[in-house]
Protein backbone atom coordinates (compact mmCIF):
# COMPACT_ATOMS: atom_id res chain seq x y z
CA UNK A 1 -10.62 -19.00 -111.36
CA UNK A 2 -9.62 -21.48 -108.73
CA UNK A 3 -5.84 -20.89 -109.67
CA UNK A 4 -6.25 -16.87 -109.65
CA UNK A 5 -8.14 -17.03 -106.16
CA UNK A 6 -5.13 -19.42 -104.75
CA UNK A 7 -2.69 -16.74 -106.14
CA UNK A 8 -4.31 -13.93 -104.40
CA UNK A 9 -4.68 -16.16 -101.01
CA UNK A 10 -0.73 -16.96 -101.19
CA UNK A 11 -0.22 -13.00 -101.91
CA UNK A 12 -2.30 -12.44 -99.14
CA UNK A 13 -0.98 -15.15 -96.47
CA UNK A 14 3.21 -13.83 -97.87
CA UNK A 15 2.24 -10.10 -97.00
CA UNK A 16 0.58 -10.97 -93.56
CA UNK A 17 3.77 -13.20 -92.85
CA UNK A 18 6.12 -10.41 -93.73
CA UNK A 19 3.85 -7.83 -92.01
CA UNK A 20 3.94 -9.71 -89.19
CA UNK A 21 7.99 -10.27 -88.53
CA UNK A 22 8.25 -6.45 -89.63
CA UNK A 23 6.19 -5.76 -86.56
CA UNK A 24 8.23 -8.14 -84.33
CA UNK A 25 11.17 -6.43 -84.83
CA UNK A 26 9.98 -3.42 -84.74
CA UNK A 27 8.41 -4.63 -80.94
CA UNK A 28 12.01 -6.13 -80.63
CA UNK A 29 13.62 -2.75 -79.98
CA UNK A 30 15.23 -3.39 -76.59
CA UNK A 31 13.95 -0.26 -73.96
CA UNK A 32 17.02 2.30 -72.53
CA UNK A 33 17.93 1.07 -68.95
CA UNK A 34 18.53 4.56 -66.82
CA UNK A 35 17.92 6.47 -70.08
CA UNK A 36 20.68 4.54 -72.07
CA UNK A 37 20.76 1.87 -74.98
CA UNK A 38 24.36 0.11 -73.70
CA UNK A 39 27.46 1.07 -71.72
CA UNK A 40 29.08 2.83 -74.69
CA UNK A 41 26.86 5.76 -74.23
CA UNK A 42 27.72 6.18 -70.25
CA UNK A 43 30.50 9.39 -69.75
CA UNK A 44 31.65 8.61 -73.41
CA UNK A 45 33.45 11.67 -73.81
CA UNK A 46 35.34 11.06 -70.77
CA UNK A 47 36.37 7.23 -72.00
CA UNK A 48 40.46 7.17 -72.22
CA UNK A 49 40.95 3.22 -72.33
CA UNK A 50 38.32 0.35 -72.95
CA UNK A 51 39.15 -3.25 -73.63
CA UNK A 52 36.03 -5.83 -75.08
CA UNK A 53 38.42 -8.77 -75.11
CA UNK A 54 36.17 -10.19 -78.01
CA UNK A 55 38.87 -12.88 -79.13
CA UNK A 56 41.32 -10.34 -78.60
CA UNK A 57 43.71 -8.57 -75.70
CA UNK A 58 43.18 -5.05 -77.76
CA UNK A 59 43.13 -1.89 -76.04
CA UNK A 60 40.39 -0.75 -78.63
CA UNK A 61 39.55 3.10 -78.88
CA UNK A 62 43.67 2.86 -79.82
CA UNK A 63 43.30 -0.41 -81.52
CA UNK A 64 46.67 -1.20 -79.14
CA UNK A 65 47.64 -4.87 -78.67
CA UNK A 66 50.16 -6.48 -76.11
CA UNK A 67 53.31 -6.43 -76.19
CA UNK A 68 53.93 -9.25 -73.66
CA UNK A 69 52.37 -12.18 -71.97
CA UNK A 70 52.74 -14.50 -69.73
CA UNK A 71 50.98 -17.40 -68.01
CA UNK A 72 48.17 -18.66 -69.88
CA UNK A 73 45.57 -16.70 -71.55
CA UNK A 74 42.82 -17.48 -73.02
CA UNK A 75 39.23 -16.07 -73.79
CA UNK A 76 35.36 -17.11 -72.34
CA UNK A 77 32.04 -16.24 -72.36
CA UNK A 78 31.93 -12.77 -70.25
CA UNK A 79 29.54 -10.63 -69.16
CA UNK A 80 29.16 -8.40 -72.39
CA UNK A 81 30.55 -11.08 -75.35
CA UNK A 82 33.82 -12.42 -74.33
CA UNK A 83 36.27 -11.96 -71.37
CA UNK A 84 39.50 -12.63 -71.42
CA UNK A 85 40.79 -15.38 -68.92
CA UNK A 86 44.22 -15.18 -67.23
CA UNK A 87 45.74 -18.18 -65.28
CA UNK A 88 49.03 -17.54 -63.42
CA UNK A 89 48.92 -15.10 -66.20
CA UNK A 90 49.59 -11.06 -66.95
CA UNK A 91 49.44 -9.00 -70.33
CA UNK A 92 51.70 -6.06 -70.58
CA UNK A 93 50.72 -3.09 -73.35
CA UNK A 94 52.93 -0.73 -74.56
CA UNK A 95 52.38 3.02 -73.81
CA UNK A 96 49.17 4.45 -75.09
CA UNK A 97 49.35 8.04 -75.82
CA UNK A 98 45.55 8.54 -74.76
CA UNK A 99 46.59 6.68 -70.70
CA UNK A 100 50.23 8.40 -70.87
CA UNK A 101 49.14 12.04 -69.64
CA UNK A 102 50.78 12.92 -66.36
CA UNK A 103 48.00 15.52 -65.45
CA UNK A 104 45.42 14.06 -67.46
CA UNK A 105 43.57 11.50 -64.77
CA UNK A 106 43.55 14.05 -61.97
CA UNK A 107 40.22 12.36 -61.08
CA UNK A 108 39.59 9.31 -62.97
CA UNK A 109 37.61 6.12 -62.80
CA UNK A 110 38.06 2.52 -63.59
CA UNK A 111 35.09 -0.27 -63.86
CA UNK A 112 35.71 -3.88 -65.18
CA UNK A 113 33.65 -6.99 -65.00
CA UNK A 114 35.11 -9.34 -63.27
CA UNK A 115 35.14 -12.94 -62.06
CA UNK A 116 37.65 -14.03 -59.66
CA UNK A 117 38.18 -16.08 -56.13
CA UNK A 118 40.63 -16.13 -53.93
CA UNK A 119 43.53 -18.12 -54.60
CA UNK A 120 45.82 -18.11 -51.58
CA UNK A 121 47.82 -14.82 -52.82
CA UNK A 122 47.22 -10.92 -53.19
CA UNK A 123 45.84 -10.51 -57.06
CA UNK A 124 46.49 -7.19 -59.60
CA UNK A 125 43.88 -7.19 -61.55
CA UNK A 126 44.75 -4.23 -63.73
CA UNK A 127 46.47 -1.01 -63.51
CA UNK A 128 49.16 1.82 -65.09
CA UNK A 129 52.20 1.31 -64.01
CA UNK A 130 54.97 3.28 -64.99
CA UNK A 131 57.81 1.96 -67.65
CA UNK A 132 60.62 3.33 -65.22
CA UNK A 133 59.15 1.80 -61.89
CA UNK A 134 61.76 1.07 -59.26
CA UNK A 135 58.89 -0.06 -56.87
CA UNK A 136 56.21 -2.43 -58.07
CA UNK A 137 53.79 0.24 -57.63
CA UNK A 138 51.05 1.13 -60.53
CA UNK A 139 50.09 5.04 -60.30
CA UNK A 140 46.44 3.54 -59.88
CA UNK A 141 45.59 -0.04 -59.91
CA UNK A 142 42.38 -2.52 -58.88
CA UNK A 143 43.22 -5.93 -56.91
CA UNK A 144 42.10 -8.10 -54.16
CA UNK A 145 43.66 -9.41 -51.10
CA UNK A 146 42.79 -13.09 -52.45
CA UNK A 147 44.48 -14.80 -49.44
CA UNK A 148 42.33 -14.06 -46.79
CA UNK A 149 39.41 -16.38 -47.19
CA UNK A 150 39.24 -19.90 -48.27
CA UNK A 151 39.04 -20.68 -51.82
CA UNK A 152 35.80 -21.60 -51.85
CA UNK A 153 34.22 -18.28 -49.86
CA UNK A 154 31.65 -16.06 -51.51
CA UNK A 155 34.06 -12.93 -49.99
CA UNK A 156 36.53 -11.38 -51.63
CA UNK A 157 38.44 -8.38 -50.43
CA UNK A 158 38.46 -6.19 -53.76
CA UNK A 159 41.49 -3.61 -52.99
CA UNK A 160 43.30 -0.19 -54.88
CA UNK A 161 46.04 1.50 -54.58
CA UNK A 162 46.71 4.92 -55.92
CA UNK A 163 50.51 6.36 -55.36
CA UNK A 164 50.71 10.26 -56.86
CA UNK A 165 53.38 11.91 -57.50
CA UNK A 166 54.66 14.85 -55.47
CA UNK A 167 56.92 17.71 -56.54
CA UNK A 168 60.24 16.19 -54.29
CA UNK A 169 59.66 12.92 -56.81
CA UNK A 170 58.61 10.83 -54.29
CA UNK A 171 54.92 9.60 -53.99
CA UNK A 172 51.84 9.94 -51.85
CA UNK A 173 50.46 6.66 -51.88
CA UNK A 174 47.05 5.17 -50.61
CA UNK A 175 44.54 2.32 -50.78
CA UNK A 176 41.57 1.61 -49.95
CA UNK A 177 39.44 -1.81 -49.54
CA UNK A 178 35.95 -3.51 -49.48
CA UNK A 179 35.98 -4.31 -45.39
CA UNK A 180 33.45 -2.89 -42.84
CA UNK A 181 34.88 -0.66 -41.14
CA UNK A 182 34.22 2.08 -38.61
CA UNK A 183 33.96 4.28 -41.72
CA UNK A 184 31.28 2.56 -42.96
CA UNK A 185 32.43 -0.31 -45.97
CA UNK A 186 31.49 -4.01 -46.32
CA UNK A 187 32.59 -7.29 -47.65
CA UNK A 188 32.18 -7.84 -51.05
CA UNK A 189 30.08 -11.19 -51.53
CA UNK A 190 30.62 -12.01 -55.41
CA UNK A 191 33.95 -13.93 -55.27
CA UNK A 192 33.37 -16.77 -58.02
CA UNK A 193 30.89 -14.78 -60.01
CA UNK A 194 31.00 -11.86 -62.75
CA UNK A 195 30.40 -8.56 -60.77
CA UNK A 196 30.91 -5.10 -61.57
CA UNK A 197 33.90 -3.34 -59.87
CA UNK A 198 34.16 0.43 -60.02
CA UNK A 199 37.09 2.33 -58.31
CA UNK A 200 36.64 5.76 -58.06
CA UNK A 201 39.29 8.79 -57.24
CA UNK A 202 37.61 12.32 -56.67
CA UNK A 203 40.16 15.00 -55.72
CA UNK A 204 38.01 17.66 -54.35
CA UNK A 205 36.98 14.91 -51.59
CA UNK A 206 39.83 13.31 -51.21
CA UNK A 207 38.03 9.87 -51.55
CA UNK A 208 39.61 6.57 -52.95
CA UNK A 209 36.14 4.51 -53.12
CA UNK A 210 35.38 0.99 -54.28
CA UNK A 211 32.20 0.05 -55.80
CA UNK A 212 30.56 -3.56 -56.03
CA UNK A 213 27.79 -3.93 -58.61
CA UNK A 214 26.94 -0.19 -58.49
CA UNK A 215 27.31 -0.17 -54.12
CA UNK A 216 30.04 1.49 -52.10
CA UNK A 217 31.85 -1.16 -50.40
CA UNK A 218 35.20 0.86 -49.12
CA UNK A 219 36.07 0.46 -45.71
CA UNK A 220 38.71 3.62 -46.08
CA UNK A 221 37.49 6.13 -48.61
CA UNK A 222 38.49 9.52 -47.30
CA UNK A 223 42.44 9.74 -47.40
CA UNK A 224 42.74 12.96 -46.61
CA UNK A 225 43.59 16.54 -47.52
CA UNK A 226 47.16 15.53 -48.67
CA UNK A 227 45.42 13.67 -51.53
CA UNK A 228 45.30 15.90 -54.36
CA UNK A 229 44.63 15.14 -57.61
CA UNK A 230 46.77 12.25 -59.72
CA UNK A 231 49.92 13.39 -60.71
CA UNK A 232 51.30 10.75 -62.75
CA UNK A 233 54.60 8.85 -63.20
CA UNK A 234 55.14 8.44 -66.91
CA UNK A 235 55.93 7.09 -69.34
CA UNK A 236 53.29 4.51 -68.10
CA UNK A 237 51.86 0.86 -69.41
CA UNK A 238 48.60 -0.62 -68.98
CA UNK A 239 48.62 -4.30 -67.42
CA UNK A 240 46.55 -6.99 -66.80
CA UNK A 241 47.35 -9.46 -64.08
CA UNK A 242 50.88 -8.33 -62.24
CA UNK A 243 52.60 -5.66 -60.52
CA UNK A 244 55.31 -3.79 -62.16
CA UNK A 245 58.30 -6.53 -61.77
CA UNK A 246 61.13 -7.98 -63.61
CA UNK A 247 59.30 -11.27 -64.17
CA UNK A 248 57.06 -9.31 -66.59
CA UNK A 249 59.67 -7.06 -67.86
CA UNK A 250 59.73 -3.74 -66.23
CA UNK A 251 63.74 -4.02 -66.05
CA UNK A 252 64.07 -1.06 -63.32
CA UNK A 253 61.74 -2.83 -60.69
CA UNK A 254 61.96 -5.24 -58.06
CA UNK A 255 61.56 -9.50 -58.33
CA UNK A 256 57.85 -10.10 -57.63
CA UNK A 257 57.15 -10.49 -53.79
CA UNK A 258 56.61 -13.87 -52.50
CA UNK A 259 52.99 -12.76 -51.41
CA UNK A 260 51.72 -11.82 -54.84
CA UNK A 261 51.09 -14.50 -57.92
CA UNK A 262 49.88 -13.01 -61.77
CA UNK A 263 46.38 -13.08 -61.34
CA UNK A 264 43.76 -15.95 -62.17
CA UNK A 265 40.59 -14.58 -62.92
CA UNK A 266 38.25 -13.78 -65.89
CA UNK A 267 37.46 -9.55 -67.04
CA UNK A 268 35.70 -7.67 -69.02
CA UNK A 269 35.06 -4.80 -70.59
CA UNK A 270 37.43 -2.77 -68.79
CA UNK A 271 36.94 1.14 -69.06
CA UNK A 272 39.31 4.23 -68.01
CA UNK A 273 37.85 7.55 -67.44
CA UNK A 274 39.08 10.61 -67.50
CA UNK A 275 36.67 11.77 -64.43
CA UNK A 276 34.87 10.92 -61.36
CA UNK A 277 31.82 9.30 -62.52
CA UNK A 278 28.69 10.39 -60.38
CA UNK A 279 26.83 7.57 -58.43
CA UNK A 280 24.31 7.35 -60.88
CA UNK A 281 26.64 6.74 -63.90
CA UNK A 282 28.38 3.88 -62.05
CA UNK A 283 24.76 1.97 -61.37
CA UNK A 284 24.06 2.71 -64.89
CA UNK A 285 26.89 0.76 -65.93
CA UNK A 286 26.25 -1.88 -63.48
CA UNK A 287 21.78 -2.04 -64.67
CA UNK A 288 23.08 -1.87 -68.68
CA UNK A 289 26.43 -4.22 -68.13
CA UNK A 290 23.69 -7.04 -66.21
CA UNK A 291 21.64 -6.67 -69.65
CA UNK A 292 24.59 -7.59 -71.35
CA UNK A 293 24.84 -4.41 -73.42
């Protein structure tokens, strides 16, 4: 009797154990953040490019690897997983069909994690440059004037150019950058630190503008009614941590300029869209990206 009545109490103490961690994960399911589960599910249809750098440089809705790289790269903790980490460094891609349509980025939008100071020379972050560049130019591209503040400064001048082109064959280009500004703007305070940066091209407005952790920081957004929607150069190659030069084999383009080292800094979970995200798509990446999802 004494044997069946422990028998029953172990039965009874195995389902109460099991109950119980079925009801902890169940209590476990992590809540949406601005009505979504993790930054896959933000403007997914519109997502052309994404890199997760988890161990890896892949371009992965293409499953497209570099070609070429140079300087020292390695990979860290990030912000969502792991980031990759460039020092003196820059990763070159070959073209991707899906980032290689001339009229297909007439607005578009780029967002990457990123950690970087300044370090006493004008950073490229990332961009798509074209293959036949004869300037060191990307059509769009997302950098920072890293020479303007000491090293150790919170400030960092997050900057992007965007150089269209027009039906002569030459090219309308712009920029805009995170400065105050009569314009409005301000300095971007997260030099050192991950941060989300968002660029931003909407043709119907005209407006280049730069986003810091879900916040408009341009200092020059409107450039104008002579900028129309992206008309690309192609063929055209993603790249990580350079301008289009002959040091990182883009034969038809210029030596790099004295002013401009390949990038040190940590990203991730860069994304390419097809579109002008709305404001509150960008601080949904920013609130879901913090949670690390």
């Amino acid at each position: 009797m004494i044997i069946n009545d422990l028998k029953k109490l172990s039965f009874l103490f195995l389902l109460a154990i099991t109950f119980s961690l079925t009801s902890c994960k169940d209590d476990e399911k992590l809540p949406a953040i601005d009505g979504y589960n993790n930054s896959d599910e933000i403007a997914a249809t519109s997502l052309k490019g994404h890199w997760t750098f988890e161990g890896n440089d892949k371009e992965v809705i293409s499953n497209t690897a570099s070609t070429k790289t140079y300087g020292t790269v390695t990979y860290t903790t990030g912000q969502i997983g792991q980031a990759i980490s460039l020092s003196q460094a820059a990763v070159v891609y070959p073209v991707i069909d899906a980032l290689n349509q001339k009229n297909g980025f007439g607005d578009y939008t780029v967002s990457m994690w990123l950690n970087a100071k300044n370090v006493g020379s004008f950073q490229q972050y990332f961009g798509l440059f074209p293959t036949d560049n004869t300037d060191f130019w990307g059509n769009f591209s997302v950098g920072a004037e890293a020479s303007r503040h000491a090293a150790g400064s919170d400030t960092l001048e997050i900057k992007t150019n965007y150089a269209s082109l027009k039906e002569d064959g030459s090219t309308n280009g712009q920029d805009n950058i995170a400065v105050f500004s009569d314009n409005g703007g301000s300095y971007f305070k997260g030099a050192g630190k991950w941060s989300l940066i968002t660029v931003r091209f909407t043709a119907a407005t005209h407006k280049i503008e730069i986003f810091a952790n879900g916040v408009n920081v341009g200092g020059y957004s409107d450039r104008g009614e002579n900028t129309t929607a992206m008309v690309m150069r192609t063929p055209c190659q993603a790249m990580l941590g350079s301008f289009a030069t002959t040091g990182v084999g883009f034969t038809a383009a210029p030596a790099a300029p004295d002013w401009s080292k390949m990038a040190t800094a940590q990203m991730d979970d860069i994304r390419v869209f097809n579109k002008s995200l709305s404001d509150t798509e960008i601080k949904a990446l920013y609130n879901v990206g913090i949670a690390g999802r």
